[in-house]
N, C-alpha and C. Protein backbone atom coordinates (compact mmCIF):
# COMPACT_ATOMS: atom_id res chain seq x y z
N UNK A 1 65.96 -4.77 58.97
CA UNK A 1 67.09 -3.87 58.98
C UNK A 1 67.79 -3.97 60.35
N UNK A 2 69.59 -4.56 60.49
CA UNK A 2 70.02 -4.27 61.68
C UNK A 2 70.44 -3.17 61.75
N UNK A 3 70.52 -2.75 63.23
CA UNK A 3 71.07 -1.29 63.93
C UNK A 3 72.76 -1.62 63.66
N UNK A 4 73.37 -0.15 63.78
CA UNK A 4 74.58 -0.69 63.73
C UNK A 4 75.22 -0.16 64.95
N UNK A 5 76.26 -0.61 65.47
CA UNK A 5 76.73 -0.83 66.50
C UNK A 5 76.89 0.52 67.20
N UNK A 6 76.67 0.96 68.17
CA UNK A 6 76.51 2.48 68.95
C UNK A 6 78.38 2.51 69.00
N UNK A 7 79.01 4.05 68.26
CA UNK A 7 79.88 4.10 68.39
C UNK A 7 80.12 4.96 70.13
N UNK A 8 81.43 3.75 70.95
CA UNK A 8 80.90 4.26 71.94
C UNK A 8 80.98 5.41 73.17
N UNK A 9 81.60 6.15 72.69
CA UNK A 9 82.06 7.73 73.02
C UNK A 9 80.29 8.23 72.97
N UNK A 10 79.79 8.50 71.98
CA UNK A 10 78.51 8.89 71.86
C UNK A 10 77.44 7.94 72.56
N UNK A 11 77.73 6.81 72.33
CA UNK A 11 76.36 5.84 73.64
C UNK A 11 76.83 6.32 74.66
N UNK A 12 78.09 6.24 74.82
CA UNK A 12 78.56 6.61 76.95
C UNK A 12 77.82 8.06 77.33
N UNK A 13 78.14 9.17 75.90
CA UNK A 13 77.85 10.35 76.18
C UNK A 13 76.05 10.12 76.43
N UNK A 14 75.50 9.50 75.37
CA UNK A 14 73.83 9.68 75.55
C UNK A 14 73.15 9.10 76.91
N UNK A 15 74.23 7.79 77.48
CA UNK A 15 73.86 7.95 78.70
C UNK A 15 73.73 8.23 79.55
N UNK A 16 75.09 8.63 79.82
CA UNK A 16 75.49 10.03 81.01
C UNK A 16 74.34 11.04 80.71
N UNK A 17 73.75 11.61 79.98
CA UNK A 17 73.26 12.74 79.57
C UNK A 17 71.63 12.12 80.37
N UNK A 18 71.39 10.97 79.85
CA UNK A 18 69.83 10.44 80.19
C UNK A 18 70.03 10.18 81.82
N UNK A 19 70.90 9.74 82.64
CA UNK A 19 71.19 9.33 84.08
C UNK A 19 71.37 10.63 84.59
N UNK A 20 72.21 11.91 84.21
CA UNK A 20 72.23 12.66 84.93
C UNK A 20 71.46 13.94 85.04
N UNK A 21 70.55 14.16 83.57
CA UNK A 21 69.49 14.78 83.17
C UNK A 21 70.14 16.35 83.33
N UNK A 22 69.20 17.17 83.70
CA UNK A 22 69.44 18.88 82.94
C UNK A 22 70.14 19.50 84.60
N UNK A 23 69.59 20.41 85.04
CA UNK A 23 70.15 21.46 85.54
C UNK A 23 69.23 21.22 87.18
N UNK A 24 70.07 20.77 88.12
CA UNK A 24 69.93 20.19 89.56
C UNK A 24 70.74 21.09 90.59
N UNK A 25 69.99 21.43 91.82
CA UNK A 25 70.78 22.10 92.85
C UNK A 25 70.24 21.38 93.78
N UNK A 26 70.61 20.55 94.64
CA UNK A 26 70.05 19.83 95.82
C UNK A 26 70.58 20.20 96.91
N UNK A 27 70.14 20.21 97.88
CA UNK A 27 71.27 20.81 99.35
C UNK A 27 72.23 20.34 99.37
N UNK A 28 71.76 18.66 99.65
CA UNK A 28 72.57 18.01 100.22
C UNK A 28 73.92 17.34 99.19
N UNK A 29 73.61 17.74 98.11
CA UNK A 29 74.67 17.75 96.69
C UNK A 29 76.51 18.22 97.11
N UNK A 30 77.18 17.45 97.38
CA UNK A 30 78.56 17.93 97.91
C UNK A 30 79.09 18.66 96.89
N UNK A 31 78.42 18.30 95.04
CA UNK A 31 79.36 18.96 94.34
C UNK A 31 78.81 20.77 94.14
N UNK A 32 77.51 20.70 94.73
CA UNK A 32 77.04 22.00 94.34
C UNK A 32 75.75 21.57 92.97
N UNK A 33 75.34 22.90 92.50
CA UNK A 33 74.86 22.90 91.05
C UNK A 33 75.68 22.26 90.33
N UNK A 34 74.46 21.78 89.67
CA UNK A 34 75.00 20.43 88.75
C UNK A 34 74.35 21.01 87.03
N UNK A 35 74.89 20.64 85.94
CA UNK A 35 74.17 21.02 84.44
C UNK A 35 74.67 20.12 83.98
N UNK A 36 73.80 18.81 83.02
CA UNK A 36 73.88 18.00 82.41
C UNK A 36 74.91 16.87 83.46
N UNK A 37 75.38 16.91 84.50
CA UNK A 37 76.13 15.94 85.15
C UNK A 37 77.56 16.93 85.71
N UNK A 38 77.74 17.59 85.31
CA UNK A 38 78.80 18.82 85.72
C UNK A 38 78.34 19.49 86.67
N UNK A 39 79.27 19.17 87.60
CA UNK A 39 78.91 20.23 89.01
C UNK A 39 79.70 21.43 89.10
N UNK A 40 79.63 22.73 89.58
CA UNK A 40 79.80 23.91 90.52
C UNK A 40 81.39 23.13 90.92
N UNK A 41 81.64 22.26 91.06
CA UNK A 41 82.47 22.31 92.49
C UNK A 41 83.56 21.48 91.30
N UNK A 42 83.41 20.61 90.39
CA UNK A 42 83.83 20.10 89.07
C UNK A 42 84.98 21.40 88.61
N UNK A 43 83.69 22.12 87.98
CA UNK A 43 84.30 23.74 87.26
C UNK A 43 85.49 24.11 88.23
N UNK A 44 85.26 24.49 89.26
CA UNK A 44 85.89 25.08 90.23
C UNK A 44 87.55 24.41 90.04
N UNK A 45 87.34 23.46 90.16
CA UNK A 45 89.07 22.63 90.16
C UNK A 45 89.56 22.92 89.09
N UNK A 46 88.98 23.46 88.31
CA UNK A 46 89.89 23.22 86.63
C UNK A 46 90.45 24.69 86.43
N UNK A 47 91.49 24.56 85.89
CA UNK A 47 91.60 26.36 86.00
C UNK A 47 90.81 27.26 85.08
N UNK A 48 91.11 28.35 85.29
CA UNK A 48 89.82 29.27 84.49
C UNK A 48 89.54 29.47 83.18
N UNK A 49 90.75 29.19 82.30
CA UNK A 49 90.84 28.97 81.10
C UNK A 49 89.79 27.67 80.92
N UNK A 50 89.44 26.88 81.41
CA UNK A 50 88.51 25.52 81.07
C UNK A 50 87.61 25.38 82.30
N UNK A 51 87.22 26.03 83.02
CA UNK A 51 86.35 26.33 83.88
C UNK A 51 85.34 27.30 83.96
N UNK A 52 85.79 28.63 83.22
CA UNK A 52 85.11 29.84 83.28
C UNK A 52 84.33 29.40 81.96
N UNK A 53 83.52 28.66 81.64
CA UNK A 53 82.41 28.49 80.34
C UNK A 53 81.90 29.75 79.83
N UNK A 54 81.54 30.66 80.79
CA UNK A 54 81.09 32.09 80.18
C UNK A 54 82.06 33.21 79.53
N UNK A 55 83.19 32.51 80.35
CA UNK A 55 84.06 33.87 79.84
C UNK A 55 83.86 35.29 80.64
N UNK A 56 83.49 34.88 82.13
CA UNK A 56 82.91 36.47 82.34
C UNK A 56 84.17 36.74 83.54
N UNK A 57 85.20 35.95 83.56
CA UNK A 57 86.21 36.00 84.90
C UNK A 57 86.25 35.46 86.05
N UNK A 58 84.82 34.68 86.00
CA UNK A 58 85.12 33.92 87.44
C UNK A 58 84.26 32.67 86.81
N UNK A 59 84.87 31.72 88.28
CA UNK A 59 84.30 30.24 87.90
C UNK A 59 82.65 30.41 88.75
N UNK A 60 81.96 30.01 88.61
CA UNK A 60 80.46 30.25 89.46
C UNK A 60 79.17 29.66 88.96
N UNK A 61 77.89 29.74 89.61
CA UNK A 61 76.90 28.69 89.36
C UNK A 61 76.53 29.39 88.27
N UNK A 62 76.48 30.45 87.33
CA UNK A 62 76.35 31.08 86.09
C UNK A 62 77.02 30.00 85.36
N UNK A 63 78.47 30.16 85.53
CA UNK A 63 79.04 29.06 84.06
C UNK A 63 77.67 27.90 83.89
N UNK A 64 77.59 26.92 85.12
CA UNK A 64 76.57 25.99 85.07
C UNK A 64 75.11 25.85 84.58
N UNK A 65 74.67 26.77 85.06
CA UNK A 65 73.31 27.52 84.56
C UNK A 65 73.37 27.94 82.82
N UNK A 66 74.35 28.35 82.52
CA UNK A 66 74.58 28.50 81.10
C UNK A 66 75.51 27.52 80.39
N UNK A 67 75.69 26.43 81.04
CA UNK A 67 76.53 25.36 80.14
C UNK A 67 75.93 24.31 79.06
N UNK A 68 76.12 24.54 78.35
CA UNK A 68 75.43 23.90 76.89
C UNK A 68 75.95 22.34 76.52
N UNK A 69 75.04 21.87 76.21
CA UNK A 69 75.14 20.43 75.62
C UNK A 69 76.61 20.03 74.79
N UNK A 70 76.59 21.41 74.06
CA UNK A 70 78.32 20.73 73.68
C UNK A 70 79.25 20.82 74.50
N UNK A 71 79.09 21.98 75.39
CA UNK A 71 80.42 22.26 76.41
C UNK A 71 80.34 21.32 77.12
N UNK A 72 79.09 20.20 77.74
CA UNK A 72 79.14 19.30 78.62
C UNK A 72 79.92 18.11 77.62
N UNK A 73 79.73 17.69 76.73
CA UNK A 73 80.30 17.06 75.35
C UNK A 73 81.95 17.18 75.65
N UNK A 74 82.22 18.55 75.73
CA UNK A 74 83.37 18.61 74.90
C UNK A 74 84.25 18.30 77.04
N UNK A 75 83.39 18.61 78.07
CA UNK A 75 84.43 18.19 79.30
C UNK A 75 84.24 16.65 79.34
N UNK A 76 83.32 15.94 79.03
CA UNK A 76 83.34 14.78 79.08
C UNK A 76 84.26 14.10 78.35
N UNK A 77 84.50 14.51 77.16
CA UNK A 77 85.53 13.70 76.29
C UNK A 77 86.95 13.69 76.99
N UNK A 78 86.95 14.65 77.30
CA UNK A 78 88.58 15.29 77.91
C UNK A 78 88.75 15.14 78.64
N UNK A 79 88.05 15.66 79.78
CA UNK A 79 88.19 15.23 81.48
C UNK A 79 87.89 13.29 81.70
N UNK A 80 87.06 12.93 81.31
CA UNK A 80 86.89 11.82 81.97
C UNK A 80 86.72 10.79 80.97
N UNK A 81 86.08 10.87 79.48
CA UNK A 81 86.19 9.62 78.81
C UNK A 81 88.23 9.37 78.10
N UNK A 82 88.60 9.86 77.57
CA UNK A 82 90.16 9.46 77.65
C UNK A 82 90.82 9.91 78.31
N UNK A 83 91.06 10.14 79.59
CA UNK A 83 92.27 10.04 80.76
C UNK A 83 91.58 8.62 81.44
N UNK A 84 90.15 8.34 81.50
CA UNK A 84 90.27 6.93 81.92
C UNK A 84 90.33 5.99 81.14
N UNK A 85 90.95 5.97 80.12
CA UNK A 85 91.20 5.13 78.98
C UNK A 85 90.04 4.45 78.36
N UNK A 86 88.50 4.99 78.22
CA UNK A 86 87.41 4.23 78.11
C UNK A 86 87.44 3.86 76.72
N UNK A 87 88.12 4.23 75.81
CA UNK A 87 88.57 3.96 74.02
C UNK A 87 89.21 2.66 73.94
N UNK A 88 90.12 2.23 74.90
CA UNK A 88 90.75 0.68 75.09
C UNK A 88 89.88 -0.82 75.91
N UNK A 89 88.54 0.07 76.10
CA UNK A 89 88.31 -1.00 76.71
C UNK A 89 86.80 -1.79 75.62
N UNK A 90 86.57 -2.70 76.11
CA UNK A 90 85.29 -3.26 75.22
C UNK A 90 83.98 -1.97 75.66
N UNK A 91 83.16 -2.14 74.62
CA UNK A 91 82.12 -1.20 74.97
C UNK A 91 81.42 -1.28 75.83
N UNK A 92 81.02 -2.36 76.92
CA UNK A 92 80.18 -2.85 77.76
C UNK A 92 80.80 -1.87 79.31
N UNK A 93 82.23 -2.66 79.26
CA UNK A 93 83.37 -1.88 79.70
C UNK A 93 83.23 -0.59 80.19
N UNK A 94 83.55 0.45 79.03
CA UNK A 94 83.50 1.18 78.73
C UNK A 94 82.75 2.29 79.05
N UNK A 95 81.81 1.65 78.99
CA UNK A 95 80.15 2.74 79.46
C UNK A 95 80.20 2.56 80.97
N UNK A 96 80.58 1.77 81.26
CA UNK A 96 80.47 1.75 83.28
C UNK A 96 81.09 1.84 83.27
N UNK A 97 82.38 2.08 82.89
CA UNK A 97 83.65 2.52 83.51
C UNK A 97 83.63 4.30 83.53
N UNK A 98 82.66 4.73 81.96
CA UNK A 98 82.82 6.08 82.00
C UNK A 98 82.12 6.91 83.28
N UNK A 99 80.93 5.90 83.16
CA UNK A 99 80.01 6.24 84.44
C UNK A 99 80.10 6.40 85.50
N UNK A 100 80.94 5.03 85.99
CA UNK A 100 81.88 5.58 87.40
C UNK A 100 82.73 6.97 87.62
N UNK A 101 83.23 7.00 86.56
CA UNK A 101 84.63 8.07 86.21
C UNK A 101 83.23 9.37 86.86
N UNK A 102 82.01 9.40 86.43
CA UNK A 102 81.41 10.55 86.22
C UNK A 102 80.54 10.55 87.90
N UNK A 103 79.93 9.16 87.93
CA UNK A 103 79.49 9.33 89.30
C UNK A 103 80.59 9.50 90.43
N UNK A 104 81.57 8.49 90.25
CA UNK A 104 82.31 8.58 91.49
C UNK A 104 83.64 9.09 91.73
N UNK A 105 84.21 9.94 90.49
CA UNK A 105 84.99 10.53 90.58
C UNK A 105 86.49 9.35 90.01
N UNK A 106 87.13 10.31 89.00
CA UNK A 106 87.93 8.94 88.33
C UNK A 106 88.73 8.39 89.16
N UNK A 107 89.26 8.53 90.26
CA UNK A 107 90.75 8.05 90.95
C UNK A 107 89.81 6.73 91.68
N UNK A 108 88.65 7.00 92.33
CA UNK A 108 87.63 6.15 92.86
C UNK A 108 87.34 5.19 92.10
N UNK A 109 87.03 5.30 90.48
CA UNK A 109 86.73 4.93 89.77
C UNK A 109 87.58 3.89 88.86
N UNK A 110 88.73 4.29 88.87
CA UNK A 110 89.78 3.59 88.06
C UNK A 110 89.99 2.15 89.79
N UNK A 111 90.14 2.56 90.39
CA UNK A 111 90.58 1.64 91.70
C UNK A 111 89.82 1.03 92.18
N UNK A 112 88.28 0.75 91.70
CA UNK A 112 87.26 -0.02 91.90
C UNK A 112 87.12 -0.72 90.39
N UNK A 113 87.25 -0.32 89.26
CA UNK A 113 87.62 -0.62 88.19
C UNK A 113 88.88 -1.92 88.68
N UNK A 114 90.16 -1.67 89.15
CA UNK A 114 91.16 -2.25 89.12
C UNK A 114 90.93 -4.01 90.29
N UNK A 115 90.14 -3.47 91.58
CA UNK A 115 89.93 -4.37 92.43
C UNK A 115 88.81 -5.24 91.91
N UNK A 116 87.49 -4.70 90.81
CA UNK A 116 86.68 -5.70 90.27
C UNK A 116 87.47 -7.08 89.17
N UNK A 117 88.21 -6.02 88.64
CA UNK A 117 88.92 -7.13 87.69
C UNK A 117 90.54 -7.77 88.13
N UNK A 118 90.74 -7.66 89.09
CA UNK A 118 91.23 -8.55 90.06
C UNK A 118 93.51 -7.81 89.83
N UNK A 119 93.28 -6.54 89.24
CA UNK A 119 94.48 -5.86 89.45
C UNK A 119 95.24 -5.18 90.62
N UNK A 120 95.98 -4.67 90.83
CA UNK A 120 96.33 -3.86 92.06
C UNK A 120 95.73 -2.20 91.69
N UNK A 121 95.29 -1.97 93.03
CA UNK A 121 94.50 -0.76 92.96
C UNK A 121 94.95 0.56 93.39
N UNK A 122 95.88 0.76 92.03
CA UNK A 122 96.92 1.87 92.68
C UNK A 122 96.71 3.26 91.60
N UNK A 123 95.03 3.26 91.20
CA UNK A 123 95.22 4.28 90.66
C UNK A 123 95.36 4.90 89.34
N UNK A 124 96.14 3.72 88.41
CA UNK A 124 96.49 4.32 87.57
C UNK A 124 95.82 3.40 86.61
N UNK A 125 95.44 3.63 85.52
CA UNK A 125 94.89 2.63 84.60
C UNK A 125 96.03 2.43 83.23
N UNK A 126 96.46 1.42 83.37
CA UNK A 126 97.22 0.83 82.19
C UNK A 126 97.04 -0.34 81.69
N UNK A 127 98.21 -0.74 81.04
CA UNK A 127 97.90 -2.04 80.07
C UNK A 127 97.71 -3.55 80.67
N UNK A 128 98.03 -3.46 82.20
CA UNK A 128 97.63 -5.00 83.04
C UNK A 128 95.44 -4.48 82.84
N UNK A 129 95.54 -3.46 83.34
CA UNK A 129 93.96 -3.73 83.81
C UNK A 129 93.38 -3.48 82.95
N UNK A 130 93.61 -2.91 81.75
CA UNK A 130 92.83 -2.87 80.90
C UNK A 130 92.52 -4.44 79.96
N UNK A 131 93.76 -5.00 80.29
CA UNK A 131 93.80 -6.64 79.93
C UNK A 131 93.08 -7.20 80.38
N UNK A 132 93.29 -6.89 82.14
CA UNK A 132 92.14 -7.80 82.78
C UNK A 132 90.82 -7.60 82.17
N UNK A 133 90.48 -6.52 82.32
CA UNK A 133 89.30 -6.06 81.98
C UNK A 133 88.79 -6.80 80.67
N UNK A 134 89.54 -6.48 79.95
CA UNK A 134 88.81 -7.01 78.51
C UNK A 134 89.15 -8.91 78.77
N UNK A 135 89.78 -9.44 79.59
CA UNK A 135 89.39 -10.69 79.68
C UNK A 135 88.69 -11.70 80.34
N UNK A 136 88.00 -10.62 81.17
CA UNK A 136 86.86 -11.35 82.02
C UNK A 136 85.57 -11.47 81.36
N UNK A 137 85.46 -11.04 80.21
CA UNK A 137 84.18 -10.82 79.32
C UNK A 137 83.18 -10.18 79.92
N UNK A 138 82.11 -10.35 79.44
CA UNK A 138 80.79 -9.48 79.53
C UNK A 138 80.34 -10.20 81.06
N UNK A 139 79.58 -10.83 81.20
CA UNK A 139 78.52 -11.40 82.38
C UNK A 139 79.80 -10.98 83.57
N UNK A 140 81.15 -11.90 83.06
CA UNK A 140 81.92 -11.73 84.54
C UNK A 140 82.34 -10.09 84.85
N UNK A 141 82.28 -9.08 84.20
CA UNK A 141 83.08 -7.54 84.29
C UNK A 141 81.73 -7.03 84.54
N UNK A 142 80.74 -7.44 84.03
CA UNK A 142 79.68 -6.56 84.57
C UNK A 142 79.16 -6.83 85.94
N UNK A 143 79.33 -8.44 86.77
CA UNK A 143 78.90 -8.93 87.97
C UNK A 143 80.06 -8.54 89.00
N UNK A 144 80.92 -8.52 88.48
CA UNK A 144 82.46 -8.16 89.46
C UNK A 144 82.07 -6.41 89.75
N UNK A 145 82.14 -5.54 88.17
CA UNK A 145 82.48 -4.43 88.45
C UNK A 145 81.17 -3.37 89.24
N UNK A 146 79.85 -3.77 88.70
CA UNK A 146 78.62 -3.74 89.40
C UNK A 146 78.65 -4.10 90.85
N UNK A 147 78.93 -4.97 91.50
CA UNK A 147 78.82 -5.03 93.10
C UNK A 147 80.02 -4.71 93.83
N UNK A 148 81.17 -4.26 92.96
CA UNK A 148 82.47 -3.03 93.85
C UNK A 148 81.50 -1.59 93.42
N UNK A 149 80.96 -1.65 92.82
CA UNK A 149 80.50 0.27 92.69
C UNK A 149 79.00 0.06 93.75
N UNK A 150 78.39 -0.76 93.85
CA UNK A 150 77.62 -0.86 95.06
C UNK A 150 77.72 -0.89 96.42
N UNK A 151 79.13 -1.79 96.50
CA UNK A 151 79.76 -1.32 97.80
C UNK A 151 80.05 0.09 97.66
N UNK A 152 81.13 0.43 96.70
CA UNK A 152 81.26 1.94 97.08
C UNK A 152 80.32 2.92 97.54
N UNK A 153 79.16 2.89 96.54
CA UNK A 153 78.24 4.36 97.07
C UNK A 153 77.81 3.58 98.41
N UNK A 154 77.54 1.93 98.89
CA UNK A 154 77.46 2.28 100.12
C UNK A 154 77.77 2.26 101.31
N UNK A 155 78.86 2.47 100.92
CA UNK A 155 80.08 2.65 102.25
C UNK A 155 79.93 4.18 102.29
N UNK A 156 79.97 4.86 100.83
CA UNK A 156 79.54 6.31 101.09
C UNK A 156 78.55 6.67 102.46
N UNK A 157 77.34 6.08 101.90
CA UNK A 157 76.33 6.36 102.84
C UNK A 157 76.30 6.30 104.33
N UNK A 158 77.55 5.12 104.19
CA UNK A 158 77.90 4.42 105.86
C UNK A 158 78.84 5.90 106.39
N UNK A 159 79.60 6.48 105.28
CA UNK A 159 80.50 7.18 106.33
C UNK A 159 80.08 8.40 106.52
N UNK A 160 78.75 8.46 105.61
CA UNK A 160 78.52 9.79 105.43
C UNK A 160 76.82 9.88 105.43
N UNK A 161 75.80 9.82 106.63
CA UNK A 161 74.53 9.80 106.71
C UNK A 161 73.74 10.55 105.45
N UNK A 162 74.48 11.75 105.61
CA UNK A 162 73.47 12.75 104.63
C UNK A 162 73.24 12.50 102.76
N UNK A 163 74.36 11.49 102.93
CA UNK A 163 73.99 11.34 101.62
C UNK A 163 73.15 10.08 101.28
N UNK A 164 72.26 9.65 102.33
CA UNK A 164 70.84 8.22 102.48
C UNK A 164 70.20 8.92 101.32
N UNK A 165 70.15 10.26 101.22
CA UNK A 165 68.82 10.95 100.36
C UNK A 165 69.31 10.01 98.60
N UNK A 166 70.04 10.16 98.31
CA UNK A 166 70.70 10.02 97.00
C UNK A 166 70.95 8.34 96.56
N UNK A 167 70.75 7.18 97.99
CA UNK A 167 71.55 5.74 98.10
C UNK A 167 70.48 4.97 96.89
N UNK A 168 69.21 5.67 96.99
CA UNK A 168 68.04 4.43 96.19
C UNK A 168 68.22 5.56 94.71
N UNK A 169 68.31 6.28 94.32
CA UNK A 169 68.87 6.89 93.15
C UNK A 169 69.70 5.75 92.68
N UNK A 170 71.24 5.88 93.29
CA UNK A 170 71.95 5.45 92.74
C UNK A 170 71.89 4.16 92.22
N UNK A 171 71.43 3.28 93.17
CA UNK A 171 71.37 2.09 93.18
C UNK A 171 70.62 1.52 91.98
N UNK A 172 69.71 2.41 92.02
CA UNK A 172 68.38 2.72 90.27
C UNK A 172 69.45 2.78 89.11
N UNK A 173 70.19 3.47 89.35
CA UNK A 173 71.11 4.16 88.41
C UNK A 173 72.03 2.72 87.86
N UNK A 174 72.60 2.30 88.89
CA UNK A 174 73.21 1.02 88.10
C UNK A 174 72.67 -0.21 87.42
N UNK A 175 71.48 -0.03 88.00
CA UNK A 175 70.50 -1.32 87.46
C UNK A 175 70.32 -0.81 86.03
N UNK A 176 69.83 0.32 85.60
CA UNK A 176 69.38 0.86 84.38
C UNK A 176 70.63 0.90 83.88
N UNK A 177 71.83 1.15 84.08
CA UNK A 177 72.81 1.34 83.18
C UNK A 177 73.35 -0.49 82.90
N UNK A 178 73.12 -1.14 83.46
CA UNK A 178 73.35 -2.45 83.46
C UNK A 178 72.66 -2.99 81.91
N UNK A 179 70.93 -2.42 82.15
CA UNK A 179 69.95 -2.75 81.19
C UNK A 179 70.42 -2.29 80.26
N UNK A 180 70.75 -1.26 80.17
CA UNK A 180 71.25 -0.27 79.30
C UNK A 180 72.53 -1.10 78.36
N UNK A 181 73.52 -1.35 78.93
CA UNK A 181 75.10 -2.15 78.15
C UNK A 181 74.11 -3.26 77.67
N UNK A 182 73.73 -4.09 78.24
CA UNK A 182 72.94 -5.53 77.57
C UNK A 182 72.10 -5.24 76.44
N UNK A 183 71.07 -4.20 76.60
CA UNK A 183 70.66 -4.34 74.68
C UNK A 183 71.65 -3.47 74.16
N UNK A 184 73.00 -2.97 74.56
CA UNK A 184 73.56 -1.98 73.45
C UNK A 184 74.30 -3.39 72.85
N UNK A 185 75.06 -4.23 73.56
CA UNK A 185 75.94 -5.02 73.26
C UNK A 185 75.16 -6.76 73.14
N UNK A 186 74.69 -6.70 73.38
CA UNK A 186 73.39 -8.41 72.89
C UNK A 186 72.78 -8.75 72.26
């Protein structure tokens, strides 16, 4: 019996969910409390109508503490899997592109996205880079776009000491999500 192909809104979501796991407060965490990959500091930017999860009038580490598997579902779809266009791109694509969007914040994300696949890095994701993208294929988009998101987190680290605690995480983090696209798509 073959598997059939992970539709990939739901693989991106099951991974994000397995990489960023349940409910985290670390000191040295810039975004704050974190639930399912949603930080404190996330909520905060969005206005209160889509920030306040509880409904109780303010944005705060409560919404987080009480944010549920669908509500993390339903900001992921919206906030970060289609405004970074992850529906146009191949699925391999797709899943590290969402991932970035989630680890490194989308504007970071789309412009390391744009400089791996050899576009101008201005930010915006449209129909040149999403071209590129889907025409460098698999081995070349995953070796290009994998060692610009390695530089990134560690230039992080370079400009910013305190976040050494988090550098061998991450670095874990891309290797497994690497493993991860290759048996979804091989």
């Amino acid at each position: 019996m073959t598997q059939s192909p992970p539709i990939p809104f739901q693989f991106a979501l099951a991974w994000i969910l397995s990489a960023e796991g349940g409910l985290v407060s670390h000191a040295s965490d810039k975004g704050g409390t974190t639930n399912y990959g949603i930080s404190i500091s996330y909520l905060r930017n969005l206005p209160l109508a889509l920030g306040d999860l509880n409904h109780d009038g303010t944005i705060d580490a409560k919404d987080i503490r009480e944010l549920t598997l669908e509500q993390a579902a339903t900001i992921y779809a919206r906030d970060f899997w289609a405004p970074a266009k992850c529906d146009s791109l191949p699925l391999y694509a797709a899943v590290c592109h969402f991932d970035g969007c989630v680890l490194m914040g989308q504007p970071n994300a789309v412009r390391t996205l744009q400089r791996a696949v050899g576009t101008e890095a201005d930010g915006i994701i449209g129909p040149r880079t999403l071209a590129a993208a889907a025409a460098l294929g698999f081995d070349e988009f995953l070796a290009r776009y994998m060692s610009r998101r390695t530089r990134y987190l560690a230039d992080i680290v370079d400009r910013d000491p305190t976040q050494a605690v988090f550098e061998l995480g991450w670095y874990a983090r891309l290797t497994r999500l690497t493993v991860a696209v290759v048996r979804a798509t091989r």
